[in-house]
Protein backbone atom coordinates (compact mmCIF):
# COMPACT_ATOMS: atom_id res chain seq x y z
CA UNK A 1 78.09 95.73 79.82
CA UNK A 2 78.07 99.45 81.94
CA UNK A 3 79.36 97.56 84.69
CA UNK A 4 82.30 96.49 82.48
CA UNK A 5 82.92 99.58 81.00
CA UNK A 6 82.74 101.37 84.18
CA UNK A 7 85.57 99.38 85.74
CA UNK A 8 87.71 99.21 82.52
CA UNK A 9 87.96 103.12 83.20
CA UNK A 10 88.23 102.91 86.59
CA UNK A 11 90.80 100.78 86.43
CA UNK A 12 93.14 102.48 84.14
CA UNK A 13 92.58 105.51 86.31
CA UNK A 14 94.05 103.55 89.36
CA UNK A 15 96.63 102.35 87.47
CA UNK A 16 98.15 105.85 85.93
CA UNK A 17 97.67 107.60 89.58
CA UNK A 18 98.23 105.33 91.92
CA UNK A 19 100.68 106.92 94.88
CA UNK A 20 102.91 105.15 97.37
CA UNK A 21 100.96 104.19 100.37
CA UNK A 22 101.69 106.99 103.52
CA UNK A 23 103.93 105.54 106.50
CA UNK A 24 102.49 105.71 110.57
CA UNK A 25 104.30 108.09 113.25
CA UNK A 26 107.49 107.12 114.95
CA UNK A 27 106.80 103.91 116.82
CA UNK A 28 103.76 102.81 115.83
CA UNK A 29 102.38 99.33 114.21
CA UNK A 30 102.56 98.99 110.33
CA UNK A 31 99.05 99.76 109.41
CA UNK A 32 97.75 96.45 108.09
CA UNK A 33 95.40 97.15 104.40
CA UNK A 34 91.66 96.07 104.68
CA UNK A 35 90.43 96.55 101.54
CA UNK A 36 92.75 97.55 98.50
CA UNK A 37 92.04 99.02 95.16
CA UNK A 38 91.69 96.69 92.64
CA UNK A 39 90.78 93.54 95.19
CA UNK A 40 87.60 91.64 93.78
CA UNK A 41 87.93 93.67 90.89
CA UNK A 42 86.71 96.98 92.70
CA UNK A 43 89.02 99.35 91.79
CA UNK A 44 88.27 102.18 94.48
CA UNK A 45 87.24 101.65 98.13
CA UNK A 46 85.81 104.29 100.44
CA UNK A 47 84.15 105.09 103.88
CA UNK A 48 84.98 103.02 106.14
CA UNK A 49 83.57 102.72 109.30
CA UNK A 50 84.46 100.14 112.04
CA UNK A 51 82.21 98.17 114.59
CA UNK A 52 83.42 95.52 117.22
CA UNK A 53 80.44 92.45 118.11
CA UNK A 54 80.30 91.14 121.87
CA UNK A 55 82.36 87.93 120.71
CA UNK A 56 85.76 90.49 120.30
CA UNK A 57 85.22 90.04 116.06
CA UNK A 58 86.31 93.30 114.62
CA UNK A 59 83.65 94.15 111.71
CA UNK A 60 84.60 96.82 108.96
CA UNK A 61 82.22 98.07 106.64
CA UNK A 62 83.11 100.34 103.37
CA UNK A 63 81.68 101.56 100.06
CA UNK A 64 82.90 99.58 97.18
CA UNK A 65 83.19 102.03 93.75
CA UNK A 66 82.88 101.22 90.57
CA UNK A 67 84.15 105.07 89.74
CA UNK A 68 86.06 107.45 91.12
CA UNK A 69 82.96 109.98 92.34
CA UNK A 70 81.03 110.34 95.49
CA UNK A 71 77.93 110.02 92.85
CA UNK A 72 78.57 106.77 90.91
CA UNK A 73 78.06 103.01 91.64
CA UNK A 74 79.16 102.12 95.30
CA UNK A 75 78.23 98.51 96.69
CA UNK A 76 77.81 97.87 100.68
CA UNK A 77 80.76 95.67 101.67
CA UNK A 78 82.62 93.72 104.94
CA UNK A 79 85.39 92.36 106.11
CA UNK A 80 85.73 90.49 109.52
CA UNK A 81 88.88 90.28 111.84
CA UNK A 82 89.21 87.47 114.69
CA UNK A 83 92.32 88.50 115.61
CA UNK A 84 92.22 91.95 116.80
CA UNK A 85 92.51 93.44 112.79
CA UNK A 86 95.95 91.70 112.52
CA UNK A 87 94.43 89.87 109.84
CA UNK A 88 91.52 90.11 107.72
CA UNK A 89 89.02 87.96 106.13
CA UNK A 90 87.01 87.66 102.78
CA UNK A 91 85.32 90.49 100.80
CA UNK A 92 81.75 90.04 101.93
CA UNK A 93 79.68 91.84 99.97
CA UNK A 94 76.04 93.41 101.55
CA UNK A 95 74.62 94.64 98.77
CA UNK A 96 75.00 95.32 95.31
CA UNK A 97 72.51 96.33 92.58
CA UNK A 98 74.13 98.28 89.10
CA UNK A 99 71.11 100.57 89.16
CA UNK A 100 71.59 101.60 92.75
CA UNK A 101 74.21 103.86 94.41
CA UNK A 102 74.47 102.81 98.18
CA UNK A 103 76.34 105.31 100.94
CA UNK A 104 77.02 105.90 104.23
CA UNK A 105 77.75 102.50 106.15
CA UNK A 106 76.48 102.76 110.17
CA UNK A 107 76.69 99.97 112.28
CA UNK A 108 76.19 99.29 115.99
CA UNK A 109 76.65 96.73 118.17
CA UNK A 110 73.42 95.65 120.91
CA UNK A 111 73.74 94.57 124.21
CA UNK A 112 71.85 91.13 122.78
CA UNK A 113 74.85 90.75 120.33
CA UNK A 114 72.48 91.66 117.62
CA UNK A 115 74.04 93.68 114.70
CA UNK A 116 72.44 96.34 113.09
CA UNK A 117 73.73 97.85 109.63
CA UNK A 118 71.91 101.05 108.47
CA UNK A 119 72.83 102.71 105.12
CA UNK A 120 71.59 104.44 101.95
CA UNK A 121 70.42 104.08 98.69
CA UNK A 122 69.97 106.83 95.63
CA UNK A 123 68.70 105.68 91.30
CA UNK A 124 71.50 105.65 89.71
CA UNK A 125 72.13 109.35 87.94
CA UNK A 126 70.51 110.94 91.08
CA UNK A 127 71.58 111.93 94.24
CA UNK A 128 71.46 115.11 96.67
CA UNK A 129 72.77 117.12 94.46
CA UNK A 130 72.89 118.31 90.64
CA UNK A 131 76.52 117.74 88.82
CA UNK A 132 78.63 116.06 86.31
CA UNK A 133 81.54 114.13 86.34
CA UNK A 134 83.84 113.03 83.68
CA UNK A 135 82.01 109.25 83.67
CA UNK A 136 78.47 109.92 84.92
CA UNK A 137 76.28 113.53 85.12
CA UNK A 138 73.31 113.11 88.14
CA UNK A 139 70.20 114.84 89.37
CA UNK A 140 69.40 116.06 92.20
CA UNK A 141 66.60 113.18 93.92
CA UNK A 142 62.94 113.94 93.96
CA UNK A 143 60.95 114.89 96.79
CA UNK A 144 58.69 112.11 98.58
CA UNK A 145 59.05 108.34 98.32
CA UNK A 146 58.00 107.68 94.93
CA UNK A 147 60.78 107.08 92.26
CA UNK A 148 64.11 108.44 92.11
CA UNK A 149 64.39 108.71 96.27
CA UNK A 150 66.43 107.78 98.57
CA UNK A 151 65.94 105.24 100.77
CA UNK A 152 67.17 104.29 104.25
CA UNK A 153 67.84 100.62 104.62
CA UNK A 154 68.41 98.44 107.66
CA UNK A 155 69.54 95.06 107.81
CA UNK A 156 70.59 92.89 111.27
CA UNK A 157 73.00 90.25 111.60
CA UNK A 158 72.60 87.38 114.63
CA UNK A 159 75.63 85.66 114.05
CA UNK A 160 78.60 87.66 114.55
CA UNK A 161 78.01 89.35 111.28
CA UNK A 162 78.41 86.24 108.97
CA UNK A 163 75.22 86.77 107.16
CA UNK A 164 72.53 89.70 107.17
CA UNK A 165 68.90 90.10 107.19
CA UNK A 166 66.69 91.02 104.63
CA UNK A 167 66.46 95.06 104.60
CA UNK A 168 63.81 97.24 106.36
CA UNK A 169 63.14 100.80 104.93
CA UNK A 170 63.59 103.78 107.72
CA UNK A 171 62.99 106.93 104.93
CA UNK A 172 59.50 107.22 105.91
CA UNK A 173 61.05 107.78 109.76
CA UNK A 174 64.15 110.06 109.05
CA UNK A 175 62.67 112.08 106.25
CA UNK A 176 59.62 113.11 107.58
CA UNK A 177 59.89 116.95 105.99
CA UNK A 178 58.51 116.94 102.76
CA UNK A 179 61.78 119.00 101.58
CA UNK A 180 63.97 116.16 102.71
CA UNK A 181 65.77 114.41 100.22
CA UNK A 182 68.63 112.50 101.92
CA UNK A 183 68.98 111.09 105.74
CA UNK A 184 71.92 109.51 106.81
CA UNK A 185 75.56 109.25 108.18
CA UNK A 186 78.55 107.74 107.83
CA UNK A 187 79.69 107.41 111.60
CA UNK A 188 78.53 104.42 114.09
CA UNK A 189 74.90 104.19 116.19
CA UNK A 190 75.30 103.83 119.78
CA UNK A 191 73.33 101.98 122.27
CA UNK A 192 73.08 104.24 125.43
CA UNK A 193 74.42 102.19 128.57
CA UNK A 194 73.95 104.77 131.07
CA UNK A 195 70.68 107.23 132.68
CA UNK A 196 67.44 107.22 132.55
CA UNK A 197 67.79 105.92 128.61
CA UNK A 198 69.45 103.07 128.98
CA UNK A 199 69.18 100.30 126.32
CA UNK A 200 67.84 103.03 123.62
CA UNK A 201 69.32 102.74 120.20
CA UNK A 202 70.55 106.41 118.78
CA UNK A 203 71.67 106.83 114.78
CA UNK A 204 72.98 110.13 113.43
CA UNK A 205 72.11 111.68 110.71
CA UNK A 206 72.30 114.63 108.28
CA UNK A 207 69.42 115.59 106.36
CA UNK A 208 69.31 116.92 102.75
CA UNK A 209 66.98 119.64 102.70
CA UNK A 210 65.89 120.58 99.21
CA UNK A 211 65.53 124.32 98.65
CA UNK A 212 65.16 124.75 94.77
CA UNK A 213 66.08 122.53 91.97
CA UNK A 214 69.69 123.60 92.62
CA UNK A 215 69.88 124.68 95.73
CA UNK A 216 70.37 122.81 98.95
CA UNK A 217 71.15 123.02 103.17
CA UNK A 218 71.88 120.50 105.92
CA UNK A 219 69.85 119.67 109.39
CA UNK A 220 71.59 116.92 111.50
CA UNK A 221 69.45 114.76 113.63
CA UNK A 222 68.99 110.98 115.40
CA UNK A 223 66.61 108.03 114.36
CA UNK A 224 65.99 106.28 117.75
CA UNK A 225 64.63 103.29 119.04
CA UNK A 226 63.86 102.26 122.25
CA UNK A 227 62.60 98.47 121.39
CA UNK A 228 65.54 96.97 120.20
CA UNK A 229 64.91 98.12 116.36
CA UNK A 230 61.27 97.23 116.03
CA UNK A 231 60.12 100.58 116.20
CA UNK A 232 61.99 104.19 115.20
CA UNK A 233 61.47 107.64 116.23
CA UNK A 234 63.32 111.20 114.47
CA UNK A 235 64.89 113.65 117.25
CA UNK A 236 63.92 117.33 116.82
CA UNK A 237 66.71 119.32 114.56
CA UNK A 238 70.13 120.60 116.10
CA UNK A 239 69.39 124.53 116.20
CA UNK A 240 71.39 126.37 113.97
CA UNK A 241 71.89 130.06 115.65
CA UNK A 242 75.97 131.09 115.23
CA UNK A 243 77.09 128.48 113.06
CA UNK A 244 76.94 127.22 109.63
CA UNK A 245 74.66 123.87 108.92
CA UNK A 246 76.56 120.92 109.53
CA UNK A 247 76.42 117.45 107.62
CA UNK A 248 78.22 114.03 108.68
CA UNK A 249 78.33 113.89 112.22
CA UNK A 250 79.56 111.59 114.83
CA UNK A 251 77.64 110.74 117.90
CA UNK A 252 78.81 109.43 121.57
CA UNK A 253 77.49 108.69 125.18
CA UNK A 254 78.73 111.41 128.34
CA UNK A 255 79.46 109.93 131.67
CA UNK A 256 76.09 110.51 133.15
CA UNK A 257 74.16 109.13 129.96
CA UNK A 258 73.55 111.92 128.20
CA UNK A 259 74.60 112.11 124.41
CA UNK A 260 76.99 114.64 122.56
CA UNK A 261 77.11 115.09 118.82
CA UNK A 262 80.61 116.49 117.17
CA UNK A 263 79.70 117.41 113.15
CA UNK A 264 81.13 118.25 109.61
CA UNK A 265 80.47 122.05 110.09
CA UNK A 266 80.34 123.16 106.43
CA UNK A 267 83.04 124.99 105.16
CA UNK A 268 84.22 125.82 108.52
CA UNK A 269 87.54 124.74 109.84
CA UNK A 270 86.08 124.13 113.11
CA UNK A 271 83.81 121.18 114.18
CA UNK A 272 80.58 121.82 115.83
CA UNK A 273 79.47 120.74 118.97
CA UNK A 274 75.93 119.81 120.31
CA UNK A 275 74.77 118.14 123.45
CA UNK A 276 71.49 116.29 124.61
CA UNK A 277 70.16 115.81 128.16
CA UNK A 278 67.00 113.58 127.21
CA UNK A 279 68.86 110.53 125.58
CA UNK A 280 69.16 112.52 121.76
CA UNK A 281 65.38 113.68 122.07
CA UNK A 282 66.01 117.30 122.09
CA UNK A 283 69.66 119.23 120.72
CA UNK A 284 71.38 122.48 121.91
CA UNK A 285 72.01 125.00 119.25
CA UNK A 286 75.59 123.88 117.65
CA UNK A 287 78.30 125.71 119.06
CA UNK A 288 82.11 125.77 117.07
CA UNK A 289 84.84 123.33 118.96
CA UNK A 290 87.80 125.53 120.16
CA UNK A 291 90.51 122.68 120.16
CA UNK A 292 89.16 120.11 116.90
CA UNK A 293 90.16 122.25 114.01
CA UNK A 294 90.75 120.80 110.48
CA UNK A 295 90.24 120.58 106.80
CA UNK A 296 86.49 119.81 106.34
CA UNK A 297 86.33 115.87 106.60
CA UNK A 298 84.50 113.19 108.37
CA UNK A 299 86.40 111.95 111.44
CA UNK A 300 85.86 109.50 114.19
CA UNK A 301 84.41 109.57 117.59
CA UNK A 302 84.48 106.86 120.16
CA UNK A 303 83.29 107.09 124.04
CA UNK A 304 86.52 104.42 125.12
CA UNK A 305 85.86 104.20 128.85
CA UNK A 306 83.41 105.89 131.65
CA UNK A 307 84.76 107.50 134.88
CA UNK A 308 82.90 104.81 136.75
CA UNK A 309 85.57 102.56 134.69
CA UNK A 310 88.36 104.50 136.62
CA UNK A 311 89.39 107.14 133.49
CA UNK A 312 86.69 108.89 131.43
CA UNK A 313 87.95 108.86 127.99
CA UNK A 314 86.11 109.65 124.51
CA UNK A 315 88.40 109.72 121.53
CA UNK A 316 88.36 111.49 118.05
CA UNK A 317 90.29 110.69 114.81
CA UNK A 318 90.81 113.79 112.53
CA UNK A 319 92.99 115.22 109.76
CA UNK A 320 95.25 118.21 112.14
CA UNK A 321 95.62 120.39 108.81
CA UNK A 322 94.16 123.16 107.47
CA UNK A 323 95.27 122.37 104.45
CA UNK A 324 94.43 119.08 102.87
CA UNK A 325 93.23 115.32 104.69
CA UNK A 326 96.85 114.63 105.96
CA UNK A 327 98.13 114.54 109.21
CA UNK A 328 96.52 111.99 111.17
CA UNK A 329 96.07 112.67 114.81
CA UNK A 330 93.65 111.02 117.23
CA UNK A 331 93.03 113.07 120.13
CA UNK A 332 91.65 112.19 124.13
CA UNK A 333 89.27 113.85 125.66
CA UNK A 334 88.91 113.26 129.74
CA UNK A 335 85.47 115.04 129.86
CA UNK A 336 83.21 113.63 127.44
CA UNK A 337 84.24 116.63 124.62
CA UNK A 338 84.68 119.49 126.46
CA UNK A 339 88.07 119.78 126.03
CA UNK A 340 90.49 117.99 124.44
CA UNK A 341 94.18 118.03 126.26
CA UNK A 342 95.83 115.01 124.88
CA UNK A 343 96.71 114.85 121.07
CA UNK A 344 98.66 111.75 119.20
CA UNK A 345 100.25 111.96 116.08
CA UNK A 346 99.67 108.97 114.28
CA UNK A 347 99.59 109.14 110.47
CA UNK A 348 102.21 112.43 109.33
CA UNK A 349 100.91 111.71 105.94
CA UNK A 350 97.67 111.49 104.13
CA UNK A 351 94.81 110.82 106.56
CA UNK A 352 90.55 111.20 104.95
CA UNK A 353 87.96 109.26 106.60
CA UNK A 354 88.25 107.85 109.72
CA UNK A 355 86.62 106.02 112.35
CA UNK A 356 87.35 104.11 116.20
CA UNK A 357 86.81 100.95 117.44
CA UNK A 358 87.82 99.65 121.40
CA UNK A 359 90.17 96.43 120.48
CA UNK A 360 90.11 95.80 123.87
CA UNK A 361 90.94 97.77 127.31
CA UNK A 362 94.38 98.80 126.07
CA UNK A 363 93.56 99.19 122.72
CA UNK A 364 91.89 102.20 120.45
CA UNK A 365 91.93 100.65 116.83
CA UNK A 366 92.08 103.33 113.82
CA UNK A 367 90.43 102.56 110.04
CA UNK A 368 91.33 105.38 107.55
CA UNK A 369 91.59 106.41 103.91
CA UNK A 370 95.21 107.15 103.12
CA UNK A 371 94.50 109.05 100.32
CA UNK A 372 93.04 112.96 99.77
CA UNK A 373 91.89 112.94 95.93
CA UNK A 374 91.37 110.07 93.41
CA UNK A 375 95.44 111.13 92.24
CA UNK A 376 95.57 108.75 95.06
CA UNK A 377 95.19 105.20 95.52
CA UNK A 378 91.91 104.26 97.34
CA UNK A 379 92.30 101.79 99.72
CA UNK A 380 91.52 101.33 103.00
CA UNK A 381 94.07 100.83 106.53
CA UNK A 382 93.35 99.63 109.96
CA UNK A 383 96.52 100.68 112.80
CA UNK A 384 96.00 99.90 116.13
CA UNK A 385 96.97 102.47 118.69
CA UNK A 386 97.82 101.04 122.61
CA UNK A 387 96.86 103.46 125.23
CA UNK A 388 100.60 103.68 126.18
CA UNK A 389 101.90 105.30 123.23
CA UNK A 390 98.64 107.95 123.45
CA UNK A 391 100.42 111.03 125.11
């Protein structure tokens, strides 16, 4: 009966506010939808994140919502692409429990072709924060790993993502402060393929760190493995010195193996920067990006190609505005971060969420929320991008 009543609401919301869905830059491909409000009877769809397997199969992950609220109840969903994300096939559906609220989709691709799909889950009414929304009112999560926590859940997938392991709980890994609340983050693991690290398995993460009963701050940190997933280790904390803490952050692999982290600074306009020389063990203090400069919002990060390759490129999908989460570009970076030279246009309109996948050698693909605030429609896009029409 909730869940019935929930998307009754829901879906009268959609329906009154729905707006016209936002057009790509001059000569690009016609984004093609992935998931779309009101599909399966989910009326809202958000986070996406994007993951390619060894066998070329695009994989897309995204929170499926019941409500319109970063605090209601979300399922873990997938859809899988043969074709390069010209087409897309059925709603899979991960996980789904009414008394659960699950977040932050991370996936990663292993050099075995193993898939593994890390995400989180609060009670429903709780979460990392105290508030109140016009459909639900929620509690900020207890301390520990008793009841109403959070829990960080793994599952793996051996065959090209069709079906999915049992989950594993991390929480006891990533949240091993006794203040910590939350661990997780929206943006894709990497599997280090360079240096002395080779083969290990890196996750990022931003940690909930409760102060008071209404008070809270950030850390941002890895889980890493170095056994293929059986066993997981937490980095040390990104130093905080001339910045504000930092939440969702995006992590990628340097030429020489070494790992940089680009974050959701806050309030700030600026993203922050952090780099690691001992595979994600250790973390300089964050430092504010001159050139990546936007309306606070999760983006997308993707090391394309190595200078061993022939080019050294990294990528990053982010809303160029100040303003609101419109204005799509995705910029190219030819040294691993430090700056950032080349910068696309590719969505004038609304652009949220984002993240990158490699389609192939001449192809960056782009997932993204069209959409700034529920007066939108929440669906989700994928546009592929050819390295030839990157200036």
């Amino acid at each position: 009966m909730l869940r019935k009543t929930i998307l009754f609401y829901a879906l009268s919301f959609s329906a009154i506010t729905a707006a016209p869905y936002t057009a790509p830059a001059d000569g690009l491909s016609t984004p093609v939808p992935v998931f779309e409000a009101g599909e399966s009877n989910i009326p809202y769809f958000r986070i996406p994140v994007i993951e390619r397997s060894n066998k070329g199969t695009l994989l897309a992950f995204a929170e499926a919502r019941y409500l319109d609220d970063d605090h209601a109840r979300n399922d873990i969903v997938l859809k899988r692409s043969k074709d390069g994300g010209k087409t897309w096939g059925k709603l899979q559906t991960i996980h789904a429990d009414q008394d659960l609220v699950m977040v932050n989709p991370s996936p990663v691709t292993l050099s075995s072709g193993r898939i593994l799909l890390m995400y989180e889950t609060f009670p429903h009414g709780f979460h990392a924060r105290n508030g109140k929304h016009k459909h639900v009112s929620y509690k900020m999560m207890n301390e520990g790993f008793g009841g109403n926590t959070q829990k960080l859940l793994m599952r793996a997938s051996d065959d090209d993502g069709k079906s999915w392991s049992k989950p594993i709980e991390l929480q006891k890994f990533s949240r091993q402060g006794a203040s910590i609340i939350q661990s997780g983050s929206p943006a894709n693991g990497i599997q280090l393929k360079r240096g002395k690290h080779k083969g290990r398995i890196l996750f990022p993460l931003f940690l909930t760190e409760k102060l008071s009963d209404k008070k809270r701050t950030w850390k941002n940190a890895v889980l890493y493995s170095d056994d293929e997933g059986r066993n997981w280790k937490l980095s040390k904390t990104v130093p905080i010195k001339n910045t504000e803490p930092s939440n969702e952050c995006l992590i990628a692999e340097t030429d020489d193996g070494h790992v940089v982290m680009n974050a959701r600074a806050g309030r700030n306009q600026h993203r922050a920067i952090s780099h690691s020389v001992d595979g994600g063990m250790t973390w300089s203090a964050f430092e504010y990006s001159k050139d990546l400069i936007h309306r606070p919002c999760n983006a997308g990060l993707l090391k394309f190609s190595y200078a061993s390759e022939g080019d050294s490129r990294t990528f990053f999908s982010y809303n160029n505005s100040t303003k609101q989460r419109a204005n799509g570009y995705l910029a190219m970076s030819p040294d691993d971060g430090k700056t950032w030279p080349h910068k696309t246009s590719i969505v004038p309109g609304y652009f949220g969420y984002s993240q990158l996948v490699k389609i192939d050698p001449n192809n960056i693909g782009v997932i993204y929320e069209p959409f700034e605030s529920p007066r939108q429609e929440w669906s989700i896009y994928f546009l592929p991008v050819s390295l030839d029409q990157i200036k």
